[in-house]
C-alpha atoms as a PDB file:
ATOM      1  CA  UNK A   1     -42.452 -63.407 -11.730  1.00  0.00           C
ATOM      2  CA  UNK A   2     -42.497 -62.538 -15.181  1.00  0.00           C
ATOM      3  CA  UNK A   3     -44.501 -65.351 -16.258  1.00  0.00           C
ATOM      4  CA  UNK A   4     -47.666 -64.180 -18.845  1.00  0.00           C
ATOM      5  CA  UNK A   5     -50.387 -66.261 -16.675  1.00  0.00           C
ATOM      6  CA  UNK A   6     -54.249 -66.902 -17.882  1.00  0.00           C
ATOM      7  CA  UNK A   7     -56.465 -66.241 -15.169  1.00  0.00           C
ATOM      8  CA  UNK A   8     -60.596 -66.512 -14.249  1.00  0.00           C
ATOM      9  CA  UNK A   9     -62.365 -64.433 -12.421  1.00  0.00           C
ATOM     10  CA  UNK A  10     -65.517 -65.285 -10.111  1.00  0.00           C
ATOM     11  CA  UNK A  11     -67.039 -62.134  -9.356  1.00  0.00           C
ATOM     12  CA  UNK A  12     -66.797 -58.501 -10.923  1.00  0.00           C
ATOM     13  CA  UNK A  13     -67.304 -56.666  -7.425  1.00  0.00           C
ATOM     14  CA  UNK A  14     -65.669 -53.901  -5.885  1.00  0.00           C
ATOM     15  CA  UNK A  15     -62.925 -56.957  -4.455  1.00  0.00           C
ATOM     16  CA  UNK A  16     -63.096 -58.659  -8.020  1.00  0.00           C
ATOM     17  CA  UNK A  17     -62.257 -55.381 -10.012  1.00  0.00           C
ATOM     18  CA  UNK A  18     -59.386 -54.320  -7.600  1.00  0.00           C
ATOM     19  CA  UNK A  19     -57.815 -57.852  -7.964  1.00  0.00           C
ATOM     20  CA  UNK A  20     -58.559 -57.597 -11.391  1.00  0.00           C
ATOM     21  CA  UNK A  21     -56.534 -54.170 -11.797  1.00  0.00           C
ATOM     22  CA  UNK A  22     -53.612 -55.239  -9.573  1.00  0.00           C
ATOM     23  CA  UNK A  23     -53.166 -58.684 -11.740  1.00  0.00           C
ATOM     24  CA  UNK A  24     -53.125 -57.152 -14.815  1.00  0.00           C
ATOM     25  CA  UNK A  25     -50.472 -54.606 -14.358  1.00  0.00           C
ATOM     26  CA  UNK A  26     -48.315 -57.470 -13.737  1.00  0.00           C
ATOM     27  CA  UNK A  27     -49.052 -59.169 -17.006  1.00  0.00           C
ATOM     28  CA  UNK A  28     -51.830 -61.420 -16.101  1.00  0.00           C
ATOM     29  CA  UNK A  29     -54.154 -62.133 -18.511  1.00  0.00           C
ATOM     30  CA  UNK A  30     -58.251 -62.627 -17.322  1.00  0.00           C
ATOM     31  CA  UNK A  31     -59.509 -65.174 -20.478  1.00  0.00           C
ATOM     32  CA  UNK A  32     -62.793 -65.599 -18.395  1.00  0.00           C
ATOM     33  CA  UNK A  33     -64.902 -63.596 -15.810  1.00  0.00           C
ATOM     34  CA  UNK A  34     -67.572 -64.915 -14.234  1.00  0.00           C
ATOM     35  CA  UNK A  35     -70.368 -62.849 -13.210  1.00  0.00           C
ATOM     36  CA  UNK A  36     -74.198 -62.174 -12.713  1.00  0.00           C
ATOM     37  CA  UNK A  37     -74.971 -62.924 -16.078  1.00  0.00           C
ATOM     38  CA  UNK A  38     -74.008 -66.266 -15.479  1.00  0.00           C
ATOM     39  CA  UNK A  39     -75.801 -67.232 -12.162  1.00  0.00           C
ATOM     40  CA  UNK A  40     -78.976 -69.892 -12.306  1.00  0.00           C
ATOM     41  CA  UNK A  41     -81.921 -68.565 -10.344  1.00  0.00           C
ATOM     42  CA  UNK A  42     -80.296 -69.784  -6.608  1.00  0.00           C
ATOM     43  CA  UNK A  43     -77.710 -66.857  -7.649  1.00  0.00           C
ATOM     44  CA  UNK A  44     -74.660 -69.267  -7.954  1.00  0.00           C
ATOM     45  CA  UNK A  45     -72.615 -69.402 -11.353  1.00  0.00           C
ATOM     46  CA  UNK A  46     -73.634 -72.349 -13.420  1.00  0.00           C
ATOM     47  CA  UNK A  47     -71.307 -75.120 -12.601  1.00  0.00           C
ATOM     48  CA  UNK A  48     -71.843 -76.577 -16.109  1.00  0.00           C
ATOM     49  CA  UNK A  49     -70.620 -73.355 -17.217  1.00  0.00           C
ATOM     50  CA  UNK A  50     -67.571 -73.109 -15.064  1.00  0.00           C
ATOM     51  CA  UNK A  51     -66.757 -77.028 -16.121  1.00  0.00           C
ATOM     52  CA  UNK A  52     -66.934 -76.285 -19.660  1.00  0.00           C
ATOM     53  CA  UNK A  53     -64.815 -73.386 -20.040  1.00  0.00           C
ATOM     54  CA  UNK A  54     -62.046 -74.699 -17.559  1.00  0.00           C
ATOM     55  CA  UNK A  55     -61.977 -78.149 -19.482  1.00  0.00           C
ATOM     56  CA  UNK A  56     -61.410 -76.207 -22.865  1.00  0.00           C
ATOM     57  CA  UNK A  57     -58.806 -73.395 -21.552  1.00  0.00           C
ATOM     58  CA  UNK A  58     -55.707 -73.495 -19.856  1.00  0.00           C
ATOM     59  CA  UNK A  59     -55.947 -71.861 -16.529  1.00  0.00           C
ATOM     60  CA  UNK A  60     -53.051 -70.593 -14.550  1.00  0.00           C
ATOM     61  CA  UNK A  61     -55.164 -69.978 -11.389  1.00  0.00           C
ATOM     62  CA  UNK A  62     -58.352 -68.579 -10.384  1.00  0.00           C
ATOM     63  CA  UNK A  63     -59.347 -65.314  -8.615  1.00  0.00           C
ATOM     64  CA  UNK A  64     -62.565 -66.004  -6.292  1.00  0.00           C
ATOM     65  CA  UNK A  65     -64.011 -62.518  -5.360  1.00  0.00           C
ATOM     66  CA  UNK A  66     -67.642 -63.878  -5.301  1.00  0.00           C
ATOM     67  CA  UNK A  67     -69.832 -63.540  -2.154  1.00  0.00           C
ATOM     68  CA  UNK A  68     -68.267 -65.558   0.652  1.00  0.00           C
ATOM     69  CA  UNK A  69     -71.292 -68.045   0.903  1.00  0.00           C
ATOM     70  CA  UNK A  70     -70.168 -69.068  -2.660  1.00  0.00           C
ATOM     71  CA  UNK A  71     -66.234 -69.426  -1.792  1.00  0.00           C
ATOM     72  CA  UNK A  72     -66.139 -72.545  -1.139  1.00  0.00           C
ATOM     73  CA  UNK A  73     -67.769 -74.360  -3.968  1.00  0.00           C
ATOM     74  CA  UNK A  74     -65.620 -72.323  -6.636  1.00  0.00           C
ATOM     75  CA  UNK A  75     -62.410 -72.857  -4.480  1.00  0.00           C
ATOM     76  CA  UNK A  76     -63.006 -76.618  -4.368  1.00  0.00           C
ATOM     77  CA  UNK A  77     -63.834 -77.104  -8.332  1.00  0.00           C
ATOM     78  CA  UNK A  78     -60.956 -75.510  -9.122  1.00  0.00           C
ATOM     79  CA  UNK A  79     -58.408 -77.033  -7.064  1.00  0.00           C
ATOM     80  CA  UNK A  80     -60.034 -80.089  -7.691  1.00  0.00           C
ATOM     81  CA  UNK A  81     -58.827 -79.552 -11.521  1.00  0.00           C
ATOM     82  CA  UNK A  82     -55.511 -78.696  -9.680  1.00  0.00           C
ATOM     83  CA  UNK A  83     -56.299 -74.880 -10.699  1.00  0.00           C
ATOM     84  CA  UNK A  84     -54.338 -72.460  -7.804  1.00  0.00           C
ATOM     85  CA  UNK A  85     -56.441 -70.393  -6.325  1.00  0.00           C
ATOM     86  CA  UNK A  86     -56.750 -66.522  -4.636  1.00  0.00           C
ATOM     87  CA  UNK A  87     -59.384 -66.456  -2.828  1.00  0.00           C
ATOM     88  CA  UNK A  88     -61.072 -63.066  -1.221  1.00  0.00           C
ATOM     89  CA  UNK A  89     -61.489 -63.901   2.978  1.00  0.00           C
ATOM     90  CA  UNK A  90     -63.047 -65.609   4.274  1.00  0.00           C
ATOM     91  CA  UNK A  91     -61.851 -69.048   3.096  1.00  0.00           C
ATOM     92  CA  UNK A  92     -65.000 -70.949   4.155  1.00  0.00           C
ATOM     93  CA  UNK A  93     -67.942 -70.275   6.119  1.00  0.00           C
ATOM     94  CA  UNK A  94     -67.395 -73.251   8.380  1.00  0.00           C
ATOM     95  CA  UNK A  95     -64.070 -74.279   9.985  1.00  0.00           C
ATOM     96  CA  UNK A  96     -64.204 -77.799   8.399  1.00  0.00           C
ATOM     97  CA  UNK A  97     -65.176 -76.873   4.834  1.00  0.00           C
ATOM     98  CA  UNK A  98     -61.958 -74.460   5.540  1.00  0.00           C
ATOM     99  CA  UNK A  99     -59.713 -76.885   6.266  1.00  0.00           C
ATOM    100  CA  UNK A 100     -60.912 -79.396   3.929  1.00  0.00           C
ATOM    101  CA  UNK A 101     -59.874 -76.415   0.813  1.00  0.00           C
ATOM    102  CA  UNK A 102     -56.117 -76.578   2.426  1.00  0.00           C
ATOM    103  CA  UNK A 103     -55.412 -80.244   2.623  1.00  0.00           C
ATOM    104  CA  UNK A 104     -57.257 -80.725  -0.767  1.00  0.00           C
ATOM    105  CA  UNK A 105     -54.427 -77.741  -2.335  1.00  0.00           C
ATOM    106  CA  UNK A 106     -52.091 -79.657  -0.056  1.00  0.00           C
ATOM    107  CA  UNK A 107     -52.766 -82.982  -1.551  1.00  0.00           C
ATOM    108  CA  UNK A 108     -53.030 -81.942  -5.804  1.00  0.00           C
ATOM    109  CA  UNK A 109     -49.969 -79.208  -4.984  1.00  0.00           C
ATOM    110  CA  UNK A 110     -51.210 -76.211  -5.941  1.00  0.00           C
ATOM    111  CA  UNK A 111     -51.353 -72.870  -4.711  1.00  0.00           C
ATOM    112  CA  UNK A 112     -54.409 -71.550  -2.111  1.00  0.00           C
ATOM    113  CA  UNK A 113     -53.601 -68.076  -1.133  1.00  0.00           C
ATOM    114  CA  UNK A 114     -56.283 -66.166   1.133  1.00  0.00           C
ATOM    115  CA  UNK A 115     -56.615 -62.340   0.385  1.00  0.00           C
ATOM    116  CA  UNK A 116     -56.990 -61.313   3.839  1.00  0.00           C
ATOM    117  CA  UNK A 117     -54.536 -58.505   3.381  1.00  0.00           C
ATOM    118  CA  UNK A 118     -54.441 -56.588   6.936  1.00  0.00           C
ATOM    119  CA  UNK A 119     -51.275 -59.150   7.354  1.00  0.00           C
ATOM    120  CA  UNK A 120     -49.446 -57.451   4.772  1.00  0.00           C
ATOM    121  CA  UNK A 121     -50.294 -54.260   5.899  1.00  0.00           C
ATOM    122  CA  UNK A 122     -47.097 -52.700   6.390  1.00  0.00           C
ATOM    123  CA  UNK A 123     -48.076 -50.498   9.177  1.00  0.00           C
ATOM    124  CA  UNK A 124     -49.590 -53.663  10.959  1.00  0.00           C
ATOM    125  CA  UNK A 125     -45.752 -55.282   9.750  1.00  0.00           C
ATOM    126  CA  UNK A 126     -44.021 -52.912  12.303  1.00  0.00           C
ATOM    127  CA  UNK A 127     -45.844 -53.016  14.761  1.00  0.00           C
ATOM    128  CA  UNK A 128     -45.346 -56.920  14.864  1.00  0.00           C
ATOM    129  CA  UNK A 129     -41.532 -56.581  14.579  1.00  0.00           C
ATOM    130  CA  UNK A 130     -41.369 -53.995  17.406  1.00  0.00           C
ATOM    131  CA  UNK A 131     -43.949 -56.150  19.631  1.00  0.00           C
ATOM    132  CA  UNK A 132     -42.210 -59.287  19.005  1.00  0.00           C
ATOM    133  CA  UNK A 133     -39.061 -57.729  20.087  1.00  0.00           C
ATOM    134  CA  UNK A 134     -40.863 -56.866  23.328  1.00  0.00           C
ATOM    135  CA  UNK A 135     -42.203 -60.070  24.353  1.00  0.00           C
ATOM    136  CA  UNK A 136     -38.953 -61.656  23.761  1.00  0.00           C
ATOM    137  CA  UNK A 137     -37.581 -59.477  26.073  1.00  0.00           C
ATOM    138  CA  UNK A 138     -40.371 -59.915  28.554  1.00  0.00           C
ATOM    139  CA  UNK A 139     -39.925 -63.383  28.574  1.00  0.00           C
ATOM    140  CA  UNK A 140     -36.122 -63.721  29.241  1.00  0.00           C
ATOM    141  CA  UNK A 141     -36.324 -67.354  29.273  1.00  0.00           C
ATOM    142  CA  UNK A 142     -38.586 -67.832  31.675  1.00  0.00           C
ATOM    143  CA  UNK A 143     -41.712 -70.163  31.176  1.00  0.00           C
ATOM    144  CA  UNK A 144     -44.159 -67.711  30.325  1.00  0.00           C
ATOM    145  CA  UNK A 145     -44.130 -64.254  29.833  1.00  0.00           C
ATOM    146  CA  UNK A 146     -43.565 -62.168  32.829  1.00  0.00           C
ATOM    147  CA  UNK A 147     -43.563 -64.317  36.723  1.00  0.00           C
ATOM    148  CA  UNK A 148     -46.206 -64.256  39.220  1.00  0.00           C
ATOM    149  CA  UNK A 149     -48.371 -61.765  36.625  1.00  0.00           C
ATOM    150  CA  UNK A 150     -51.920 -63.461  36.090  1.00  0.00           C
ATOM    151  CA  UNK A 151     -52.289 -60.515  33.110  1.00  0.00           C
ATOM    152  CA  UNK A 152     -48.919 -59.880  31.896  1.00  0.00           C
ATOM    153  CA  UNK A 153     -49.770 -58.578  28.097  1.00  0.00           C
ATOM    154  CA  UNK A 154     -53.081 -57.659  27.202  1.00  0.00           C
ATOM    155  CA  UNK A 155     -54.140 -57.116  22.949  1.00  0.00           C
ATOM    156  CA  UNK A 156     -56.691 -55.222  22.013  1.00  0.00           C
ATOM    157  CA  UNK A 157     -57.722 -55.565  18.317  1.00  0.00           C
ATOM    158  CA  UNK A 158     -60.734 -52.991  17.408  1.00  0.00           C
ATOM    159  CA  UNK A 159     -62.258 -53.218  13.974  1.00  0.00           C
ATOM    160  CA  UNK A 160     -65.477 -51.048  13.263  1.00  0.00           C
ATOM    161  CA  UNK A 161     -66.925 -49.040  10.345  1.00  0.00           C
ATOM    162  CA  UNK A 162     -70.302 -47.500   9.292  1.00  0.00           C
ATOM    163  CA  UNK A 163     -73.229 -49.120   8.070  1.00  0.00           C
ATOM    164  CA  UNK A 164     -72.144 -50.870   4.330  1.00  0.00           C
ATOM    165  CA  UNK A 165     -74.412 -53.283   2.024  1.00  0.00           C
ATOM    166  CA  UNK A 166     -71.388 -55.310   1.401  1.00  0.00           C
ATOM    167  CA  UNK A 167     -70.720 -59.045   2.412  1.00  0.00           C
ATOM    168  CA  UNK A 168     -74.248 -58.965   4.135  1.00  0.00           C
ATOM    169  CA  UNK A 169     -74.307 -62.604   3.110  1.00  0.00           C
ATOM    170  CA  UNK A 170     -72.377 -63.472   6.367  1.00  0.00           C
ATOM    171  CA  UNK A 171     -72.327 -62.466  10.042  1.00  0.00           C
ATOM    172  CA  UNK A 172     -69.719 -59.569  11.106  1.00  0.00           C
ATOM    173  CA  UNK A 173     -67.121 -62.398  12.618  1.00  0.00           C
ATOM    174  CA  UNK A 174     -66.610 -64.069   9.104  1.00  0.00           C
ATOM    175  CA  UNK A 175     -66.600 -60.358   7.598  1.00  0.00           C
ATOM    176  CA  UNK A 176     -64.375 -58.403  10.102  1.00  0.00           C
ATOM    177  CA  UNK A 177     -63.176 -60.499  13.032  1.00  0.00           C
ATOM    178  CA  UNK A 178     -61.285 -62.917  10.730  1.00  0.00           C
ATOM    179  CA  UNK A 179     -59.034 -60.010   9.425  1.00  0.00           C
ATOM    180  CA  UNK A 180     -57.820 -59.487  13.262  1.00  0.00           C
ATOM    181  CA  UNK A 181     -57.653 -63.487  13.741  1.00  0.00           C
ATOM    182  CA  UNK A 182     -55.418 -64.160  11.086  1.00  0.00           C
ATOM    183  CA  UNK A 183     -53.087 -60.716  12.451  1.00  0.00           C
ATOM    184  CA  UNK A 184     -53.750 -62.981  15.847  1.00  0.00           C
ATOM    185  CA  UNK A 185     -52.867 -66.260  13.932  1.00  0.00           C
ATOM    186  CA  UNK A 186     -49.313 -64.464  12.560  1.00  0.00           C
ATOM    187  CA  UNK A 187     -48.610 -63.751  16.176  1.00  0.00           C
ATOM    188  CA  UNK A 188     -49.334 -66.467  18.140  1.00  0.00           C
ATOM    189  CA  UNK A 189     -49.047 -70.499  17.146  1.00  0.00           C
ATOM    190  CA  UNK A 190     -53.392 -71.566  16.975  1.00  0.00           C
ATOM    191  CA  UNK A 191     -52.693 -74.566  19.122  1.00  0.00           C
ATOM    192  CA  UNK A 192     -51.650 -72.368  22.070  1.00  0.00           C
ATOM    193  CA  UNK A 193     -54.905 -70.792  22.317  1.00  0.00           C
ATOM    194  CA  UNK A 194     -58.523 -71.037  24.143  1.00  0.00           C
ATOM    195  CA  UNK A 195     -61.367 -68.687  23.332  1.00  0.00           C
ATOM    196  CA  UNK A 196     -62.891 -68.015  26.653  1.00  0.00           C
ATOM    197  CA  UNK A 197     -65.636 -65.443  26.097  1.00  0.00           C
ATOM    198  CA  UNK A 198     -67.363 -65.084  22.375  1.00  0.00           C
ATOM    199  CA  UNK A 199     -70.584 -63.036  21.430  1.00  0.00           C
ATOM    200  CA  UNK A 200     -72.391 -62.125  18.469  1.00  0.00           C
ATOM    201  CA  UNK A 201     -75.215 -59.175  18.354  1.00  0.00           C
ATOM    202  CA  UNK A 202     -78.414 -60.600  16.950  1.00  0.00           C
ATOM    203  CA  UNK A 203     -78.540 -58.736  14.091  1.00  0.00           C
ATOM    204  CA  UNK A 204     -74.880 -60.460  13.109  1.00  0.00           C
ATOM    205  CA  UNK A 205     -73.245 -56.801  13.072  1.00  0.00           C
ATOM    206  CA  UNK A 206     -71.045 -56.341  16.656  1.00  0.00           C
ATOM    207  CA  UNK A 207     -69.382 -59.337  18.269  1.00  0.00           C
ATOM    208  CA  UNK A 208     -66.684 -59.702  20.990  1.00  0.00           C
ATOM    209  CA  UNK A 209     -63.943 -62.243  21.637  1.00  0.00           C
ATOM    210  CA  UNK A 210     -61.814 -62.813  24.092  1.00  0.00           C
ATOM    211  CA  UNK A 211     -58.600 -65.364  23.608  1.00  0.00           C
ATOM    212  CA  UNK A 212     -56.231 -65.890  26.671  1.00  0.00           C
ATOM    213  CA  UNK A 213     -52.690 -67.560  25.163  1.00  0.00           C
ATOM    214  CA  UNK A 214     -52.556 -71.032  27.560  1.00  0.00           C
ATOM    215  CA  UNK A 215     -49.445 -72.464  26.172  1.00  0.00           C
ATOM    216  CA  UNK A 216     -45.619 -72.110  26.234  1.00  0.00           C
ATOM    217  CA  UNK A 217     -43.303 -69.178  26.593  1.00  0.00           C
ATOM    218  CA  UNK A 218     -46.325 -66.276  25.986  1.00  0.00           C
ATOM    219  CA  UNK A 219     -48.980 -67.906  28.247  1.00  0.00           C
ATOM    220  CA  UNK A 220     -51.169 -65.370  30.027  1.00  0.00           C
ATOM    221  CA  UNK A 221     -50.816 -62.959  27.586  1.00  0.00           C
ATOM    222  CA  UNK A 222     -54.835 -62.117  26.527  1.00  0.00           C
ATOM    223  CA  UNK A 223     -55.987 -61.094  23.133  1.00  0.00           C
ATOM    224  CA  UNK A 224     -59.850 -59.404  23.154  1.00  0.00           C
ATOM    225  CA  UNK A 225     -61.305 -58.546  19.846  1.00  0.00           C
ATOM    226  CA  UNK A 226     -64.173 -55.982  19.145  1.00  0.00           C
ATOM    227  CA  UNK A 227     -65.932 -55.446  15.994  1.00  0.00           C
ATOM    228  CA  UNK A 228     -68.658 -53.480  14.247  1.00  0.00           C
ATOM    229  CA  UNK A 229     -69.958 -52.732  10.935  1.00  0.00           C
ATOM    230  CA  UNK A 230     -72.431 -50.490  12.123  1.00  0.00           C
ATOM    231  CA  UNK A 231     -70.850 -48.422  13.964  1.00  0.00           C
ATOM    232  CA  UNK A 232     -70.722 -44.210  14.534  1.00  0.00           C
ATOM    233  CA  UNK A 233     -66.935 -44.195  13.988  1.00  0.00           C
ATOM    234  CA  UNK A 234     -64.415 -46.024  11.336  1.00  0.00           C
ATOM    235  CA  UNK A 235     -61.671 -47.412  12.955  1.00  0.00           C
ATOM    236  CA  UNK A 236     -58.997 -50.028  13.124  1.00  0.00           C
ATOM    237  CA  UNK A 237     -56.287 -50.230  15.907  1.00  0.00           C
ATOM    238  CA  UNK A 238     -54.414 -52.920  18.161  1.00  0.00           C
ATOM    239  CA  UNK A 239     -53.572 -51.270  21.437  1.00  0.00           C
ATOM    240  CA  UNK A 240     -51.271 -52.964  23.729  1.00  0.00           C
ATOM    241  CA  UNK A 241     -51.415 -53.197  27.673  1.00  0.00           C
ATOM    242  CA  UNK A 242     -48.257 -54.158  29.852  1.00  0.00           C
ATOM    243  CA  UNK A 243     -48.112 -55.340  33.156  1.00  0.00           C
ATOM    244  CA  UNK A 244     -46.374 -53.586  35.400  1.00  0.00           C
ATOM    245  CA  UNK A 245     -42.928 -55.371  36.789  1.00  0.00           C
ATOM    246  CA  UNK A 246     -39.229 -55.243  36.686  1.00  0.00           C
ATOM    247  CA  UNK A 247     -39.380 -56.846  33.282  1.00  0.00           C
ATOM    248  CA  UNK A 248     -42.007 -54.497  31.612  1.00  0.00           C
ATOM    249  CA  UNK A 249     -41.765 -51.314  29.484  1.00  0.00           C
ATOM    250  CA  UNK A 250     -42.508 -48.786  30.769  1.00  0.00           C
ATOM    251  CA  UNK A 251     -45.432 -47.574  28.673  1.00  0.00           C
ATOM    252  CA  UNK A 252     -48.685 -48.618  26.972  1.00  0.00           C
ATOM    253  CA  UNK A 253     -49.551 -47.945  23.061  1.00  0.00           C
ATOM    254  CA  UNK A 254     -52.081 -47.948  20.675  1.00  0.00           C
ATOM    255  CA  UNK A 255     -51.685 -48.195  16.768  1.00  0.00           C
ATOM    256  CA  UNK A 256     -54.081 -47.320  13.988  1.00  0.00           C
ATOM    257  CA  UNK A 257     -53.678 -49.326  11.127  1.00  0.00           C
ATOM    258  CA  UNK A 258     -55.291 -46.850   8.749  1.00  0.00           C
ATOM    259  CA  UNK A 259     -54.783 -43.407   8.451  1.00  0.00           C
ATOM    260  CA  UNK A 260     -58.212 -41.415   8.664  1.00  0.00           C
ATOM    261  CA  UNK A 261     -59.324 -38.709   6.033  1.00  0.00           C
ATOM    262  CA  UNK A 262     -60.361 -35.344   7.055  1.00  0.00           C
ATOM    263  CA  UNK A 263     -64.070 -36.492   7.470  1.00  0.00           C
ATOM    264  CA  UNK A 264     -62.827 -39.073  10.102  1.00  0.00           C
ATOM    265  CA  UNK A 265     -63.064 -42.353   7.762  1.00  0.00           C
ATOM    266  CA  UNK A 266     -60.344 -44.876   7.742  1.00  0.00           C
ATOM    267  CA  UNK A 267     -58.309 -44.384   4.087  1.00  0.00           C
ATOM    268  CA  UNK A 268     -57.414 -47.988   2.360  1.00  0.00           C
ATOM    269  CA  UNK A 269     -53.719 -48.798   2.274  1.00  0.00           C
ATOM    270  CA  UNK A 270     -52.855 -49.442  -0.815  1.00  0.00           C
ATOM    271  CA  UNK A 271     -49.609 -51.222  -0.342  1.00  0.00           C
ATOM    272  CA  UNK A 272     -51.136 -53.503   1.330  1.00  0.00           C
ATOM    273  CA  UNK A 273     -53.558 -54.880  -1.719  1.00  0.00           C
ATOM    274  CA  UNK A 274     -50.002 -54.494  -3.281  1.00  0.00           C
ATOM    275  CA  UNK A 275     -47.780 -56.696  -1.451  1.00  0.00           C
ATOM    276  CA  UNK A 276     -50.369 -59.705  -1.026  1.00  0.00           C
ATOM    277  CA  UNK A 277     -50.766 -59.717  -4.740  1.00  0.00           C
ATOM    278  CA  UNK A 278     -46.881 -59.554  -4.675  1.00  0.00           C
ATOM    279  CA  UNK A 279     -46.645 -62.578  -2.876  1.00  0.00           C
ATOM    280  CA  UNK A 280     -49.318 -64.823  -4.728  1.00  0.00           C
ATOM    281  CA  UNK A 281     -47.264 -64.257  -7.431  1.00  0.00           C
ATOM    282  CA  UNK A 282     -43.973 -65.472  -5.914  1.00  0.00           C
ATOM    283  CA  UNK A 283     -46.098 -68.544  -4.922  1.00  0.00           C
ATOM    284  CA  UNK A 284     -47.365 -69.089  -8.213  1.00  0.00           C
ATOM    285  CA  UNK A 285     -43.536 -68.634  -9.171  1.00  0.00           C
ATOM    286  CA  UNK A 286     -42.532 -71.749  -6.767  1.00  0.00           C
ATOM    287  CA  UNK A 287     -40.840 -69.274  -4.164  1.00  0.00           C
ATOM    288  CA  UNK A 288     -42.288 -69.196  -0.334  1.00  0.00           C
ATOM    289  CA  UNK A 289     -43.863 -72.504  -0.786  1.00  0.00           C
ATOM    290  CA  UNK A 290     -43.861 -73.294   3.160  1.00  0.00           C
ATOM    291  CA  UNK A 291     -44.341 -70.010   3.903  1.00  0.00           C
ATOM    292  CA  UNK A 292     -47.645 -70.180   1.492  1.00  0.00           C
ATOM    293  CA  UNK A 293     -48.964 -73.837   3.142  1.00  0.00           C
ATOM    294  CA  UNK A 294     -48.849 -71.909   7.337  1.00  0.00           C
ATOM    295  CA  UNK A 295     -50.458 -68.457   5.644  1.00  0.00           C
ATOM    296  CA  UNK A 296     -53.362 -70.962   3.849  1.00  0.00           C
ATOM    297  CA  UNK A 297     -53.187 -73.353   7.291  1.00  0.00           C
ATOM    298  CA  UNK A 298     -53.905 -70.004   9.150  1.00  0.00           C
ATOM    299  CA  UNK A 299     -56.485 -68.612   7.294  1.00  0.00           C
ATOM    300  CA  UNK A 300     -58.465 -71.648   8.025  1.00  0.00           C
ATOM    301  CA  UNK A 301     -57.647 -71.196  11.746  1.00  0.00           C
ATOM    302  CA  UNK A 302     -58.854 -67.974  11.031  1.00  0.00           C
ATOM    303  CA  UNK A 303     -62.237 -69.074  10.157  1.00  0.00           C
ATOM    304  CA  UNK A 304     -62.654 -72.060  12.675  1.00  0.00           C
ATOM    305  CA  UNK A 305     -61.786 -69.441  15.710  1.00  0.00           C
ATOM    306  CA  UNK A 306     -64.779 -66.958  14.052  1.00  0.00           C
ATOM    307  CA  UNK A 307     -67.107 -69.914  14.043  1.00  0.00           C
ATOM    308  CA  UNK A 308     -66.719 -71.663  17.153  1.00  0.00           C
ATOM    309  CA  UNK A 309     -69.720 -71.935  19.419  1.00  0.00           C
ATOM    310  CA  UNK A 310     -70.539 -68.576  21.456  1.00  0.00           C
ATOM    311  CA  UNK A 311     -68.404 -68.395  24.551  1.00  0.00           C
ATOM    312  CA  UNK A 312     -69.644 -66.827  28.072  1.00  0.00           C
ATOM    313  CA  UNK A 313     -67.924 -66.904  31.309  1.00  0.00           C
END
């Protein structure tokens, strides 16, 4: 953990600079940032210039904090040079080029470690714990989660904010709804799902999901998703519904994942920037290796569940 690693940057944004900060209070050094002074007229960095300076330096790993349109290319030459690599969400912009990023870390055996740091929120941490606990006793060893209930658990994960000029290179579901997929994604195994309703605004700035959990010992249980970036309000909660039985608590809840300044807007958590840097670093260390290959396998989940085809039932 000690380790004095070298370290490139793509992208001096607010996501780059805040990486940047974090890393560097834990001794990493940046030998290389790559920014808009170095972007050909398309407005991607010049790949001969990325090429040249990673074949002359030794690289640790690489911090991608460029637009998310760009993600993929600057993943891929870097783990191509088997160069780890944290990488701002999304992952990809499509669900194969996602997936494609984690068997190709998979295959040269380096790190791939998707910032998408609502799942190390600790408040969000808790509240998984506590609902984990619940379903467990829900089920009670039965085949799914509460008998002769068509509904029996019922998510709701709401994400919106005010108007922002950020990330306006892609639609709100690879900006927004992938944070609450991948808290979906740490819940609930990816193969056990089925989207059944999906919509996205024209403008790219609301959309809707619905997921229904078809397999094993939580089927029934339904997930819906709402999010907006341009919104009146700034919130982000997951409120939970029971079904009412002899198995079920006896109460409903709803938990904001940010606390809100006096003005109403939703205050960052630090801790959470905090602990996902934490844990790239115990990666890059060798520790949590199988943890690190499901978080990277999710995060491309993540991304094919935000761009699957629009749903309507």
């Amino acid at each position: 953990m000690n380790r004095n690693y070298k370290a490139v940057l793509f992208g001096y944004g607010t996501m780059g600079e805040r990486h940047r900060n974090f890393f560097e209070k834990s001794g990493v050094q940046f030998v290389k940032i790559f920014d808009l002074e170095d972007l050909d007229g398309a407005g991607n960095i010049k790949s001969s210039l990325v090429e040249e300076f990673i074949s002359n330096e030794k690289i640790d790993f690489a911090v991608v904090a460029s637009p998310a349109t760009t993600h993929y290319q600057y993943v891929k030459l870097c783990l191509e040079r088997k160069i780890s690599v944290f990488v701002e969400k999304p992952l990809a912009i499509t669900g194969d080029s996602a997936q494609e990023l984690v068997d190709l870390a998979t295959r040269n055996n380096v790190v791939l470690f998707v910032a998408q740091s609502e799942c190390f929120n600790p408040v969000f941490l808790n509240f998984r714990k506590h609902l984990k606990a619940e379903l467990k006793l829900l089920n009670g060893g039965t085949s799914s989660v509460v008998d002769s209930v068509e509904t029996p658990v019922r998510l709701e994960f709401r994400r919106e904010h005010k108007y922002s000029a950020r990330c306006r290179d892609v639609n709100v579901a690879l900006d927004l709804l992938v944070h609450d997929l991948s808290l979906c994604l740490s819940m609930f195994c990816y193969d056990d799902l089925k989207v059944t309703k999906f919509a996205i605004s024209k403008n790219g700035d609301r959309a809707q999901m619905q997921i229904n959990v078809v397999k094993n010992a939580l089927a029934g249980t339904e997930l819906d998703f709402i999010v907006d970036r341009n919104s009146d309000i700034d919130v982000r909660t997951i409120s939970v519904e029971f079904a009412r039985s002899a198995k079920s608590p006896a109460y409903d809840y709803s938990v904001s994942l940010a606390p809100h300044s006096e003005n109403g807007e939703v205050v960052h958590i630090s801790d959470s920037l905090e602990n996902e840097h934490k844990f790239f670093l115990k990666l890059m260390a060798g520790a949590c290796s199988e943890w690190g290959r499901r978080a990277a396998q999710s995060a491309a989940d993540a991304v094919k569940l935000a761009t699957i085809s629009t749903v309507s039932s």
